[in-house]
Each structure stands twice: as C-alpha cells, then as structure tokens.
Protein backbone atom coordinates (compact mmCIF):
# COMPACT_ATOMS: atom_id res chain seq x y z
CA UNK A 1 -3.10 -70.74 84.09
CA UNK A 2 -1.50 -69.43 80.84
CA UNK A 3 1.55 -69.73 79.40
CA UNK A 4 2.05 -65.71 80.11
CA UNK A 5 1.44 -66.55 83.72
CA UNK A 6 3.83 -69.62 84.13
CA UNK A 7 6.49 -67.73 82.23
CA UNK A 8 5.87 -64.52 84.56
CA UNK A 9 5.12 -62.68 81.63
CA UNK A 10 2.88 -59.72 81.42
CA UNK A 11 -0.18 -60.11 79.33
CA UNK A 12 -0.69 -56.57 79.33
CA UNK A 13 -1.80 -55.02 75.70
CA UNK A 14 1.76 -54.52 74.55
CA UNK A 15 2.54 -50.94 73.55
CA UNK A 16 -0.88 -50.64 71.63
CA UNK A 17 -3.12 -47.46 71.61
CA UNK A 18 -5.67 -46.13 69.38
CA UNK A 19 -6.27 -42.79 69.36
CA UNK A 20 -8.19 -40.27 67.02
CA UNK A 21 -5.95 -38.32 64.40
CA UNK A 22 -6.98 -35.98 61.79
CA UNK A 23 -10.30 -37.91 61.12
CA UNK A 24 -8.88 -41.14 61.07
CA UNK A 25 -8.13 -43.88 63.43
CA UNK A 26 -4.31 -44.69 64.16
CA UNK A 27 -2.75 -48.28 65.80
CA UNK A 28 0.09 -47.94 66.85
CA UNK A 29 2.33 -51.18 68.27
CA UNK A 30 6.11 -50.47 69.84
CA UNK A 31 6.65 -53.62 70.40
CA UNK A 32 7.92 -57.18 68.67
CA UNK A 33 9.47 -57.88 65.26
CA UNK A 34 7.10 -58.09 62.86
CA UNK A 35 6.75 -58.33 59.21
CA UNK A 36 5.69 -55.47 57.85
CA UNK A 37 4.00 -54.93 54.04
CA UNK A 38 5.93 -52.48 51.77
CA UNK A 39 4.40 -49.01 50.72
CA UNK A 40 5.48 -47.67 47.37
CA UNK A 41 5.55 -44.37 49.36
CA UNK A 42 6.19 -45.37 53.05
CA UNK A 43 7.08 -48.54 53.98
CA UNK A 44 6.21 -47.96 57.33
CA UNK A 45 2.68 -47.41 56.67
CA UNK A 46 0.56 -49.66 55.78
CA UNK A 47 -3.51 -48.83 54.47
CA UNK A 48 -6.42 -50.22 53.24
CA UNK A 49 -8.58 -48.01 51.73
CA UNK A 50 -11.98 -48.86 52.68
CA UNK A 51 -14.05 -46.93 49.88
CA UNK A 52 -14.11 -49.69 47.30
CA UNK A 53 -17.82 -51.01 46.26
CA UNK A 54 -17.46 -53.89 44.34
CA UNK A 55 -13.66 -53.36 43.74
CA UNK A 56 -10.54 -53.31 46.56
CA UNK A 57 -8.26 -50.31 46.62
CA UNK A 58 -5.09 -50.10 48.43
CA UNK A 59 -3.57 -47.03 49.62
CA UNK A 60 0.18 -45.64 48.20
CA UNK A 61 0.85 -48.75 46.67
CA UNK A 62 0.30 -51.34 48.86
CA UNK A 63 -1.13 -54.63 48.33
CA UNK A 64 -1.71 -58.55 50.10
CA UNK A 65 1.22 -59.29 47.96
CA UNK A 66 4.08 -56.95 49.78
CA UNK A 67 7.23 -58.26 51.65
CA UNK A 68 7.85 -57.82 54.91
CA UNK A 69 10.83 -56.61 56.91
CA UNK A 70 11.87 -57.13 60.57
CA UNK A 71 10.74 -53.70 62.61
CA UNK A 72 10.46 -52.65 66.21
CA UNK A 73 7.71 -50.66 65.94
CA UNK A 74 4.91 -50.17 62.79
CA UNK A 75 1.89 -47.84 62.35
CA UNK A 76 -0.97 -48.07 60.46
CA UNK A 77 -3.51 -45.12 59.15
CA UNK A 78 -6.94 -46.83 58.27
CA UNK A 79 -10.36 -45.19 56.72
CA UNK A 80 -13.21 -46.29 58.64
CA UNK A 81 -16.05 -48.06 56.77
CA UNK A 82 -17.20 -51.17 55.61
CA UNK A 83 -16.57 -53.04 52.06
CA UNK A 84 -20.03 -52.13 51.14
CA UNK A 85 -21.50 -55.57 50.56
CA UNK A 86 -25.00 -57.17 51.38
CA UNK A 87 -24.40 -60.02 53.60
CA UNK A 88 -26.00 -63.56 52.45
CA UNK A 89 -28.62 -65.19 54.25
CA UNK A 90 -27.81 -65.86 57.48
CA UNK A 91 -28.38 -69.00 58.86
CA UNK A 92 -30.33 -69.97 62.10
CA UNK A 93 -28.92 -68.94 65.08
CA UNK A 94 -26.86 -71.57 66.44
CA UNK A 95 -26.86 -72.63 70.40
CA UNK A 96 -23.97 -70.76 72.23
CA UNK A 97 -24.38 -73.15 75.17
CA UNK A 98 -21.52 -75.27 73.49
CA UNK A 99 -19.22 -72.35 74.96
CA UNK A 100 -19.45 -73.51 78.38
CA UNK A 101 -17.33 -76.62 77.41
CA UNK A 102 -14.37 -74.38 77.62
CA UNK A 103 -14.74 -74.78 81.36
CA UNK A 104 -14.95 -78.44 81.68
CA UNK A 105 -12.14 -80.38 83.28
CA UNK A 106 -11.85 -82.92 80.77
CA UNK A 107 -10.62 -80.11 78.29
CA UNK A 108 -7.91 -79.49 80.35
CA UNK A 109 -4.43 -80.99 80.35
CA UNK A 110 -1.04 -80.36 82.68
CA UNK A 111 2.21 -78.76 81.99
CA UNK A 112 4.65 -80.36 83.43
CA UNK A 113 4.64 -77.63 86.62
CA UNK A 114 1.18 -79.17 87.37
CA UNK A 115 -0.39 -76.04 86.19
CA UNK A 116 -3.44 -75.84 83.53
CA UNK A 117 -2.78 -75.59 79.91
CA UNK A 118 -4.79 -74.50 77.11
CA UNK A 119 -6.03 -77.53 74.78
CA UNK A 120 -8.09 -76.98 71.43
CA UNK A 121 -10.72 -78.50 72.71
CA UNK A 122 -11.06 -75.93 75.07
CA UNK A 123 -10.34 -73.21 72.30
CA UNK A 124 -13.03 -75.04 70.37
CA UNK A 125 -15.89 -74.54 72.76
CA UNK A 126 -17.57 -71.02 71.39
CA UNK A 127 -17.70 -72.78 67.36
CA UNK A 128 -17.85 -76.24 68.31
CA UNK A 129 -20.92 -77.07 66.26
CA UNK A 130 -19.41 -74.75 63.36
CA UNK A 131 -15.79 -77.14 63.16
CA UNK A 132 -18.36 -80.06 63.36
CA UNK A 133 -19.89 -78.99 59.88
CA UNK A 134 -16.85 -78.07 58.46
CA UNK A 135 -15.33 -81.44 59.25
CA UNK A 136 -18.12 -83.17 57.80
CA UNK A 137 -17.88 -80.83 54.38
CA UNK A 138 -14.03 -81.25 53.92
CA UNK A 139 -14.57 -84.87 53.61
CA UNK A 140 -17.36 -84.68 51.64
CA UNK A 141 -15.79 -82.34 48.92
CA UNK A 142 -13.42 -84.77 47.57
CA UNK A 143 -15.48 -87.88 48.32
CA UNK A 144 -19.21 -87.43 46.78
CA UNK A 145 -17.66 -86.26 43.81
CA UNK A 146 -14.60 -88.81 43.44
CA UNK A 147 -15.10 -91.96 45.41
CA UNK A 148 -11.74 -93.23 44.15
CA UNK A 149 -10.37 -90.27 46.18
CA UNK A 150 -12.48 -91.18 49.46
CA UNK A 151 -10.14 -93.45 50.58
CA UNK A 152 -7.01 -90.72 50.23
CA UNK A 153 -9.76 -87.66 51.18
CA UNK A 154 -10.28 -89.66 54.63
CA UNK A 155 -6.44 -90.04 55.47
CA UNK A 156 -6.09 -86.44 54.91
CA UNK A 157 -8.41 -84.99 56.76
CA UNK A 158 -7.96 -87.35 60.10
CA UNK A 159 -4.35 -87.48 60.03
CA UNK A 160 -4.19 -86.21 64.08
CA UNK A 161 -4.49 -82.12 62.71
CA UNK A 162 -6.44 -80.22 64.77
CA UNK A 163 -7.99 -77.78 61.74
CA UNK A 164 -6.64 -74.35 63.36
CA UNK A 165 -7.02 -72.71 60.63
CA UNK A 166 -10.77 -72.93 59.99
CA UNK A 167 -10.70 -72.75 63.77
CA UNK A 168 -9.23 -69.44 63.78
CA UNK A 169 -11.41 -68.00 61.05
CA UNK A 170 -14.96 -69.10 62.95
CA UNK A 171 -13.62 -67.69 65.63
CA UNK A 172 -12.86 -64.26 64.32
CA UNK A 173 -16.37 -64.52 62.58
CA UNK A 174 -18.42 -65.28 65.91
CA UNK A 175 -16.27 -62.47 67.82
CA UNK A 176 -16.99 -59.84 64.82
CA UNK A 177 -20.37 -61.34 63.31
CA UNK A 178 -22.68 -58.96 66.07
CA UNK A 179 -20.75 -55.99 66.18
CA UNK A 180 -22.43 -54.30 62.86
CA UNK A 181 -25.98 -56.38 63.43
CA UNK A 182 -25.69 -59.47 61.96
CA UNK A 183 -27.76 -61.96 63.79
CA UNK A 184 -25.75 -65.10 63.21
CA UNK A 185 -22.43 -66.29 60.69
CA UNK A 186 -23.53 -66.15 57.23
CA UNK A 187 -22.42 -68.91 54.73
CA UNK A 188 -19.71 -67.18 53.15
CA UNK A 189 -18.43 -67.19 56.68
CA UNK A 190 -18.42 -71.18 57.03
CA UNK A 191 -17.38 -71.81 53.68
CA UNK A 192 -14.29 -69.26 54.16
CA UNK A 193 -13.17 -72.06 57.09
CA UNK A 194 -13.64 -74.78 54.37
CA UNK A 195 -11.51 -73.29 51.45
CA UNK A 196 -8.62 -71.77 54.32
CA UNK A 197 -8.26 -75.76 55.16
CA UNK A 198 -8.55 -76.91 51.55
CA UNK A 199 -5.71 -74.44 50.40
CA UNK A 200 -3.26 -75.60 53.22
CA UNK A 201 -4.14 -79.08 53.45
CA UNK A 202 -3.59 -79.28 49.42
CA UNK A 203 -0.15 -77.16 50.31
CA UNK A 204 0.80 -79.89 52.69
CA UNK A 205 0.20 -82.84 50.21
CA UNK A 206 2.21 -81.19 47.33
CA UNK A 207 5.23 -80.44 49.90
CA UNK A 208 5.31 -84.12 50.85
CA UNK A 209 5.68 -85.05 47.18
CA UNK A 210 8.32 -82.36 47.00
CA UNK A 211 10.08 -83.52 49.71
CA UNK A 212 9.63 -86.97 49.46
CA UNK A 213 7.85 -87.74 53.03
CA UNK A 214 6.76 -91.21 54.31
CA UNK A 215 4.58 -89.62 57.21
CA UNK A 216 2.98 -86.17 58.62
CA UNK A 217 1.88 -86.01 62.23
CA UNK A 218 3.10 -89.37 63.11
CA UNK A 219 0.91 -91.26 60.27
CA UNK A 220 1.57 -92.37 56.33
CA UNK A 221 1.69 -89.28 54.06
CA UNK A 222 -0.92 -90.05 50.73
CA UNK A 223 1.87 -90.42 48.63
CA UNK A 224 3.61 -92.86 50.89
CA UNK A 225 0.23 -95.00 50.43
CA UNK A 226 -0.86 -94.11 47.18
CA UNK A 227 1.91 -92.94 45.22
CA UNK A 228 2.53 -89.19 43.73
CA UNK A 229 0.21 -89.57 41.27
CA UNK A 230 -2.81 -89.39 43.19
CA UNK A 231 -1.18 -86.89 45.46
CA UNK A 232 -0.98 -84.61 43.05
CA UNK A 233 -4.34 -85.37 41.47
CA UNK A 234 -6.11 -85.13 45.17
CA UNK A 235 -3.83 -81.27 45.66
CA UNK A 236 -4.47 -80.10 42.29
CA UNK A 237 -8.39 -81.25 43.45
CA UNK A 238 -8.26 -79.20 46.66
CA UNK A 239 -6.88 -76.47 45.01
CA UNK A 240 -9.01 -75.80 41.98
CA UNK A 241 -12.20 -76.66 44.39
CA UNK A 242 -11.20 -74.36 46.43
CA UNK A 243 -10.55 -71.76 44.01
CA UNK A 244 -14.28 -72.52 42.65
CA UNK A 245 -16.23 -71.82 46.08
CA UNK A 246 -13.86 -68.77 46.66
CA UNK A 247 -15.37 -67.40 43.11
CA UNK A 248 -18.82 -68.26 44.78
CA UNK A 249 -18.05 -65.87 47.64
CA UNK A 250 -19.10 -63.02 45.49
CA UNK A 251 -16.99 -60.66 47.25
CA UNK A 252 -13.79 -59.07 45.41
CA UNK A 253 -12.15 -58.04 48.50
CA UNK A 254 -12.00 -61.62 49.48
CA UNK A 255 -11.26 -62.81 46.06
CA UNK A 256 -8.22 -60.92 45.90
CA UNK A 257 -6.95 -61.49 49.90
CA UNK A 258 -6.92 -65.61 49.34
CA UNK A 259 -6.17 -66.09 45.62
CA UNK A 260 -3.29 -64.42 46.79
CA UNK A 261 -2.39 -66.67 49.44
CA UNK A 262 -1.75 -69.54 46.84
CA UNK A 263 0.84 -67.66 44.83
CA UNK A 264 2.49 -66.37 48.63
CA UNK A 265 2.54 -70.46 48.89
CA UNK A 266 4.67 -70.79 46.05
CA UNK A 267 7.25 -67.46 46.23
CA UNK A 268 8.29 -69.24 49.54
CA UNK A 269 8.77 -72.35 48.34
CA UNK A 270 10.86 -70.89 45.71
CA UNK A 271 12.45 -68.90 48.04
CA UNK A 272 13.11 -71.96 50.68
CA UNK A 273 14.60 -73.98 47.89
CA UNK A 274 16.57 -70.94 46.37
CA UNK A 275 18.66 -70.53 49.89
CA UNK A 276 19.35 -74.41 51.36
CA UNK A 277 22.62 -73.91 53.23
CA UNK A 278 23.34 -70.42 52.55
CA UNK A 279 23.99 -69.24 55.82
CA UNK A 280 24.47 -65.35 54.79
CA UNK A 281 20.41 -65.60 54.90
CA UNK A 282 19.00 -63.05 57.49
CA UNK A 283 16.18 -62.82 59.99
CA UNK A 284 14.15 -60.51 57.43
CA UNK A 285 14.36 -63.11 54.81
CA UNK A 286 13.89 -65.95 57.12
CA UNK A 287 10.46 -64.07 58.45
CA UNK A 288 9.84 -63.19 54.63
CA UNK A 289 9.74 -67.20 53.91
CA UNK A 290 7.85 -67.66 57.11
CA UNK A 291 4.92 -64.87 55.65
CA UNK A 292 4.75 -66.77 52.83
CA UNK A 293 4.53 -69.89 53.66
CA UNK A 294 2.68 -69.94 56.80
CA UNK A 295 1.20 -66.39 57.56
CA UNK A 296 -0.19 -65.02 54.83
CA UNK A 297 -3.08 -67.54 55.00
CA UNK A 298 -4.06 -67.22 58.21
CA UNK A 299 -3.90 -63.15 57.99
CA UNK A 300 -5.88 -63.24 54.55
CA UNK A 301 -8.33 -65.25 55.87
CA UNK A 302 -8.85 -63.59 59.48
CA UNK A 303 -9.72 -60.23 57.60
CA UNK A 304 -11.85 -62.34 55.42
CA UNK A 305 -14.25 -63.47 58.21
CA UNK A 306 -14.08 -59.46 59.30
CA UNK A 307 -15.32 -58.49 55.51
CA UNK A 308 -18.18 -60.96 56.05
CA UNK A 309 -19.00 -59.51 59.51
CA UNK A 310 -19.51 -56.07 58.18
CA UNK A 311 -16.43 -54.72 59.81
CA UNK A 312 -14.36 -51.28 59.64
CA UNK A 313 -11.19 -50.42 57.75
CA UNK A 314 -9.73 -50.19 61.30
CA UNK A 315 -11.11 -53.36 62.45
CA UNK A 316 -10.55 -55.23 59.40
CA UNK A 317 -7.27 -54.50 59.52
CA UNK A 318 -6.72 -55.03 63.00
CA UNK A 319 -7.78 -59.16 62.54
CA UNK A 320 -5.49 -59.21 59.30
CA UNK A 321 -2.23 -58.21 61.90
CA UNK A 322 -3.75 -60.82 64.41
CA UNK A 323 -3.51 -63.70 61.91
CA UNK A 324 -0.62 -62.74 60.86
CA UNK A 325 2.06 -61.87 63.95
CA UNK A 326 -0.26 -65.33 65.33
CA UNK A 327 0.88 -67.05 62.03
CA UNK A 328 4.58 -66.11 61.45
CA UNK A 329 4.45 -67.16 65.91
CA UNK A 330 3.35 -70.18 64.65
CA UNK A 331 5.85 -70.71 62.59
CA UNK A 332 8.68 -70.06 64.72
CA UNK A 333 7.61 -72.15 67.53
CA UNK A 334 7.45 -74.98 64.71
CA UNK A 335 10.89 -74.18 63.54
CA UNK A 336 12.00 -74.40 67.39
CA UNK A 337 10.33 -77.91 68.16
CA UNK A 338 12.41 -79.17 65.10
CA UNK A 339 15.36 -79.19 67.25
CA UNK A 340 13.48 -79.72 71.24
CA UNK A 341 11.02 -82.37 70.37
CA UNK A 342 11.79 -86.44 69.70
CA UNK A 343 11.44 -87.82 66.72
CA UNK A 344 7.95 -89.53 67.63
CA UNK A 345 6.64 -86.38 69.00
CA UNK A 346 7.01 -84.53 65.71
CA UNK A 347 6.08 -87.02 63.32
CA UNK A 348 9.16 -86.73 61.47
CA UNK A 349 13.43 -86.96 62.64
CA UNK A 350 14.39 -84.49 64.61
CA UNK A 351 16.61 -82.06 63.13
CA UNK A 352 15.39 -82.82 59.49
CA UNK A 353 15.19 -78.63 58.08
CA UNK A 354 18.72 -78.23 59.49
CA UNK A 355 19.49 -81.53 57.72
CA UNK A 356 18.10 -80.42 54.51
CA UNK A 357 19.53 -77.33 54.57
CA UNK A 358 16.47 -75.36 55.34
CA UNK A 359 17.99 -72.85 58.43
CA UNK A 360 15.59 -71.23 60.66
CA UNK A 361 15.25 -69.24 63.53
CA UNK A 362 17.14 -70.89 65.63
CA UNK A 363 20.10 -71.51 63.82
CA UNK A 364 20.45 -67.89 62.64
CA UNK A 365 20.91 -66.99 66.13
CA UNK A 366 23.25 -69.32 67.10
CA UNK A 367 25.05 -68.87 64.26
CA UNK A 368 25.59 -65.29 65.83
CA UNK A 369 27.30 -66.70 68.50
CA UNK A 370 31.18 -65.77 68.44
CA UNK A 371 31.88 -68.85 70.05
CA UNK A 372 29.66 -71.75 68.51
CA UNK A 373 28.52 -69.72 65.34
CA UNK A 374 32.51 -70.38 63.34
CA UNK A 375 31.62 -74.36 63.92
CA UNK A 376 28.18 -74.27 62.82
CA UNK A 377 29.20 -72.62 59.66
CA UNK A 378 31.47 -75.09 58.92
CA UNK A 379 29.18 -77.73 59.80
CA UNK A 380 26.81 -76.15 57.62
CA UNK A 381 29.01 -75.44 54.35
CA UNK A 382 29.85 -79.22 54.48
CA UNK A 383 26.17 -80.18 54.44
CA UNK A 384 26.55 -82.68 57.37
CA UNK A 385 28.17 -85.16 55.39
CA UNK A 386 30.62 -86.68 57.88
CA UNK A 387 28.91 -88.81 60.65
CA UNK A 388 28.03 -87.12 63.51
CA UNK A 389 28.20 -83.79 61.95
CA UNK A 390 24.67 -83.13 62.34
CA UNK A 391 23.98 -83.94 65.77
CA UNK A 392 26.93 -81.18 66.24
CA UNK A 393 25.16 -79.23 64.64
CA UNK A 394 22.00 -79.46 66.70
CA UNK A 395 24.01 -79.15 69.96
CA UNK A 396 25.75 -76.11 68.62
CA UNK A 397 22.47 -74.73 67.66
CA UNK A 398 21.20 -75.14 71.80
CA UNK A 399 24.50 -74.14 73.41
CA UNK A 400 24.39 -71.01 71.46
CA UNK A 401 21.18 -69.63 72.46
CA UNK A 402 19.58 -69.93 69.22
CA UNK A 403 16.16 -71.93 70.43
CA UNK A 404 16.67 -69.16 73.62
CA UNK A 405 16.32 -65.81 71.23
CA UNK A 406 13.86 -68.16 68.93
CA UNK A 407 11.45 -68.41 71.75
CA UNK A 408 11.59 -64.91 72.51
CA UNK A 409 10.85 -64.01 69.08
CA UNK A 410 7.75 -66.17 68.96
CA UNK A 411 6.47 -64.29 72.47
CA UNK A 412 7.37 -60.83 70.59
CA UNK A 413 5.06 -61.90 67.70
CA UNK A 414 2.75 -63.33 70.06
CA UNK A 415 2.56 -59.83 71.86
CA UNK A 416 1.90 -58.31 68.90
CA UNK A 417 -0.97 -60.49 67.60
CA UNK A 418 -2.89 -60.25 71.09
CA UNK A 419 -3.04 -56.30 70.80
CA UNK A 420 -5.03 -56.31 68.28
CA UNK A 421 -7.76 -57.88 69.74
CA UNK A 422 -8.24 -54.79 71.15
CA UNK A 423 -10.57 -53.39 69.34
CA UNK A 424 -13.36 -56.19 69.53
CA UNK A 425 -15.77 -56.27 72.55
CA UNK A 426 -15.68 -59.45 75.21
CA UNK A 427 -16.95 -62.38 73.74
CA UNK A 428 -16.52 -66.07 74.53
CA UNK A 429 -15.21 -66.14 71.05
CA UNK A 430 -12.41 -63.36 71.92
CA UNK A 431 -11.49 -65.24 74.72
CA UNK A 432 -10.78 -68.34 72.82
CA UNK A 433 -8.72 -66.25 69.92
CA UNK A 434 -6.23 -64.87 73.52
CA UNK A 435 -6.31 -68.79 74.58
CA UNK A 436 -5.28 -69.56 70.51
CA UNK A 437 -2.17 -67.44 71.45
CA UNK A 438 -1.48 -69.17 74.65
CA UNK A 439 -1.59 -72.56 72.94
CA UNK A 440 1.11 -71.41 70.43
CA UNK A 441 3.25 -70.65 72.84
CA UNK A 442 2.81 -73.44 75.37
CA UNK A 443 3.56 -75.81 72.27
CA UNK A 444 7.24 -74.61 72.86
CA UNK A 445 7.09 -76.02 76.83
C-alpha cells in the first residue's frame, strides 16, 4: 500500500494535460507550489528550445540558472525534437530479471498501521545491477588513484546513504533509454549516476567542515576522523573529478545543465548563511534555497539521462520538473524530520537548523500563527540563548501547525513531480520512479 493510499489521498495525475497547440506541445499543471524558472519575457513560461546541434539554446531568456517563485499553477511551451547527438556505444543488454525483486517480501517493511511501505530496495529492483557498478566505481575513483584517500573514500561512500541520486538518474535512463530505439543505457548514462553522487557527496563533506559536524547519518563525518584538511582535499577531489568525466560526456547540453548545479550549490549556501535568524524570510526564498541546494541536482541530472536517451523537448523537459518538484519534496520532508524525528534517528540533535538559525518550512508557518507565531519570534530574535528557549521553540513550531502545512507542501510538490511521468510509457522502471515518490513521503510517517 502507498503512502497516497494510507493517507486517503488520490493518486490521480494532478491537474496535468497535454494537449496539441499551434504546432507545439503544451503541459499544463494547476496544482502544488512549485518553483518556477524566470523568463526575461514571461516568467510564467518556461522553454527549452530543442534546435541546438552541438550548442544549447534557451527560449526568451531563460536558463538552468533562473530563480524560482512559489506559484499555483505553471505552463510550459516546448519544441519537439531531440539534442541531435549520436549516442555512444551501448553496452550489452543487461538482464531485466533483477526487476522482479521489487516483489519479494523481504523488500518490504511495515508502517506502523501494519500496512506495506516502499523500501529502496524495492525501488532498486529494475537497475539493481546498474547501482552495483556504480557503487563499485565511486570507490574506486578516489582510491586507485590516491590510496592515502581509500581509507576516507570508503567512509564516505558506506556511511548508511542509500545513493538516490544515481538511483534516480538510472532510473529515468532505463524508463526513457527504448522509447527513441536505443537497445540498452549507454555509458554516458552510467557515468551521469557516478558524477550526480560525486558532486553531492563532495557538497556534503565541504558542509560538514562548514558547519563543524562530528557525524552524518548516525556515523563519524571525515573531518571528525581525519581532520579538515583532508576533507577538503578528498571534496575538492570529487569535485574536479567529477568536473573531468562531465567534460568526457561530450555533450554541451549536459555540460551546461550540471556545471551549473555546482555554482546553484554555492548561491544557496550563500544565501542560507546570508539569512540565519531573519525571520522576515518568505516561503519563495525558503523554496529558492531549497532549489539550490537540493533540487537543482536532481532536476539537471534527470533531464540529463533524457538527453542520453534520445528524448523530446517535451519529454526532456517533463523529467527535468520530475527531479525537481521530487527534489525541493525532498527537501521539505527533511526540513520536517528535523523537528519529528529523535536525535538517533537523524544522525544529528534534533532541532539543530532551528538552533542555528537556519528556519525552514515549518517554522515559517508557524510563525504565521497569530497565537504561537509573536513567541516564536521572540524566541527566535534572541537566538535561543536562555535555557530552555529552544525546546520552546520546537513546541511552538508543532502547536502551530507549521510541520501540519509543511507536510502538505511536500504532498503538493509530490503531486506535481508524479504528473510528469505522464508522458513515458509503463515500464518497471516508471513504476519504481512513482514508488521514489511514495518513499519521500512515507519518510515523514
């Protein structure tokens, strides 16, 4: 059962139509906030123009690069057509047998109604021997070439994360890679899944030097082990290695999308550290930050994987809203579990972006609240220094509905990502980017 189901929610393709309109194909979604990219004509409209051989050309201004605002209903006007490049060689088909481990009972695990929820192994099942390379390569990148970094390589990449983000990518390339004849993923497909990990997991080492953190997902950060030295030597490493195989690619589209992604890393850094404890910050900003920081990735990449499949304008773009409205969900439902989940749950004290000053989600909606939002200001604009002040602070933040409207804004972006999945055919692979969704959302429960 999913999460729609044990919520009672509708998993019905929410307000999203495609229909034909002056030669061109129109999505249309009328529901869930959503960060939309500015135009420099209409900032409501957002196009890729899908005539560029060899270059990338965006329509009335807009670009990868463009902020976001918080809307109730977007359209988009796409050319249809592919990016005009030769795929690479493809490699031998792969057994899709692995798929049927979706189905078996040991990937399953109980809510606490008794009823089925979705686990990543589960999710895993149609690229299961895909992730298994992938792992194997992430290691191997830092450690054949620096075996002082082995050691530091090997607590990254088996600190207890799950790798959804090359997940996510090999699944958008096995649900796209047939629909314009390709036989199998090519290798600019799989090595796409590598650099999306390399770029965050080198984003997540430089943020715990940043912010000073002794552990990440309940184990020793590197530079609680090795110092911030070699933190900073092994993210500057994942970085610029990643930035090498990207080059590799060959494909300017995709060049563009992800070397991107690692300035979008740093604006909302800047931007996080630019607004701690100013509580004038809105829900725009806030899902600004969020793009930045968390979404932009994921949405760069996901219309990556479409560029290597061959894909249309219309269907390109339709996997670049997926990752994204999926990412900025993510996000959210992270920002809720700061205040929901126990310390040993999260890896990290409870409460600890409130208590830095970093206000998310659900605060901004509590702080809403006539009644509790006066206190939580205050409690705020002191910066929690009396004792006490921030477990206040947290209660204030549940008793006035902020973690309430917080979930529902996750579900509206959640809405949002599934109707774009639309426009691919049924697939085990489709049916594991839906379950992705679910899991976000059952995260929260």
């Amino acid at each position: 059962m999913s999460f729609y189901e044990v919520a009672g929610l509708s998993r019905q393709t929410v307000g999203a139509s495609s229909h034909a309109c002056g030669g061109q194909r129109k999505k249309s979604v009328s529901r869930g906030s959503g960060v939309m990219p500015r135009n420099g004509s209409d900032s409501r409209v957002m196009c890729w123009n899908g005539s560029g051989h060899g270059s990338m050309a965006w329509n009335g201004g807009w670009n990868h690069r463009s902020m976001p605002g918080v809307v109730r209903a977007q359209s988009s006007n796409t050319n249809g057509g592919g990016d005009g490049y030769a795929p690479l060689r493809v490699f031998a088909p792969l057994r899709e047998a692995s798929a049927a481990l979706a189905s078996s009972l040991s990937d399953l695990s109980l809510n606490m109604n008794g009823d089925e929820k979705v686990s990543i192994r589960s999710i895993q099942g149609p690229v299961e021997q895909d992730m298994g390379v992938c792992r194997k390569n992430l290691v191997d990148v830092v450690g054949k070439r620096h075996p002082l970094l082995r050691t530091a390589a090997d607590q990254i990449f088996s600190a207890g994360g799950k790798r959804l983000r090359p997940l996510i990518v090999l699944l958008v390339a096995r649900a796209t890679y047939r629909m314009h004849g390709l036989e199998d993923l090519t290798e600019r497909h799989r090595r796409l899944a590598e650099i999306t990990e390399m770029i965050h997991t080198a984003s997540l080492v430089h943020d715990d030097v940043l912010d000073e953190c002794d552990t990440r997902r309940g184990k020793r950060t590197v530079n609680s082990i090795y110092g911030s030295r070699v933190a900073v030597l092994v993210g500057d490493f994942l970085f610029a290695q990643s930035s090498w195989y990207l080059a590799n690619l060959d494909n300017l589209e995709v060049i563009k999308l992800i070397s991107q992604v690692i300035a979008d890393f740093a604006d909302g850094e800047i931007s996080q550290a630019a607004s701690l404890f100013d509580a004038s910050v809105t829900l725009d900003k806030y899902l600004e930050k969020s793009f930045y920081k968390t979404a932009s990735l994921i949405a760069a990449s996901c219309r990556g994987a479409a560029v290597f499949s061959e894909c249309t304008e219309e269907e390109k773009l339709a996997m670049y809203e997926y990752g994204k409205h999926l990412g900025l969900a993510f996000q959210v439902v992270d920002d809720i579990l700061d205040f929901t989940q126990s310390s040993e749950k999260l890896g990290k004290p409870q409460g600890q972006d409130l208590a830095s000053g970093n206000l998310t989600a659900p605060v901004l909606f509590a702080l809403q609240n006539p009644t509790t939002g006066p206190r939580l200001l205050t409690l705020i604009e002191s910066r929690f220094k009396k004792e006490g002040s921030l477990q206040e602070a947290l209660d204030l933040v549940a008793a006035g509905g902020g973690i309430d409207q917080a979930r529902k804004l996750a579900r509206d972006e959640a809405d949002v990502a599934l109707a774009q999945l639309e426009v691919l055919p049924d697939s085990d692979a489709k049916a594991s980017m839906v379950k992705m969704v679910d899991y976000v959302l059952e995260r929260l429960y």
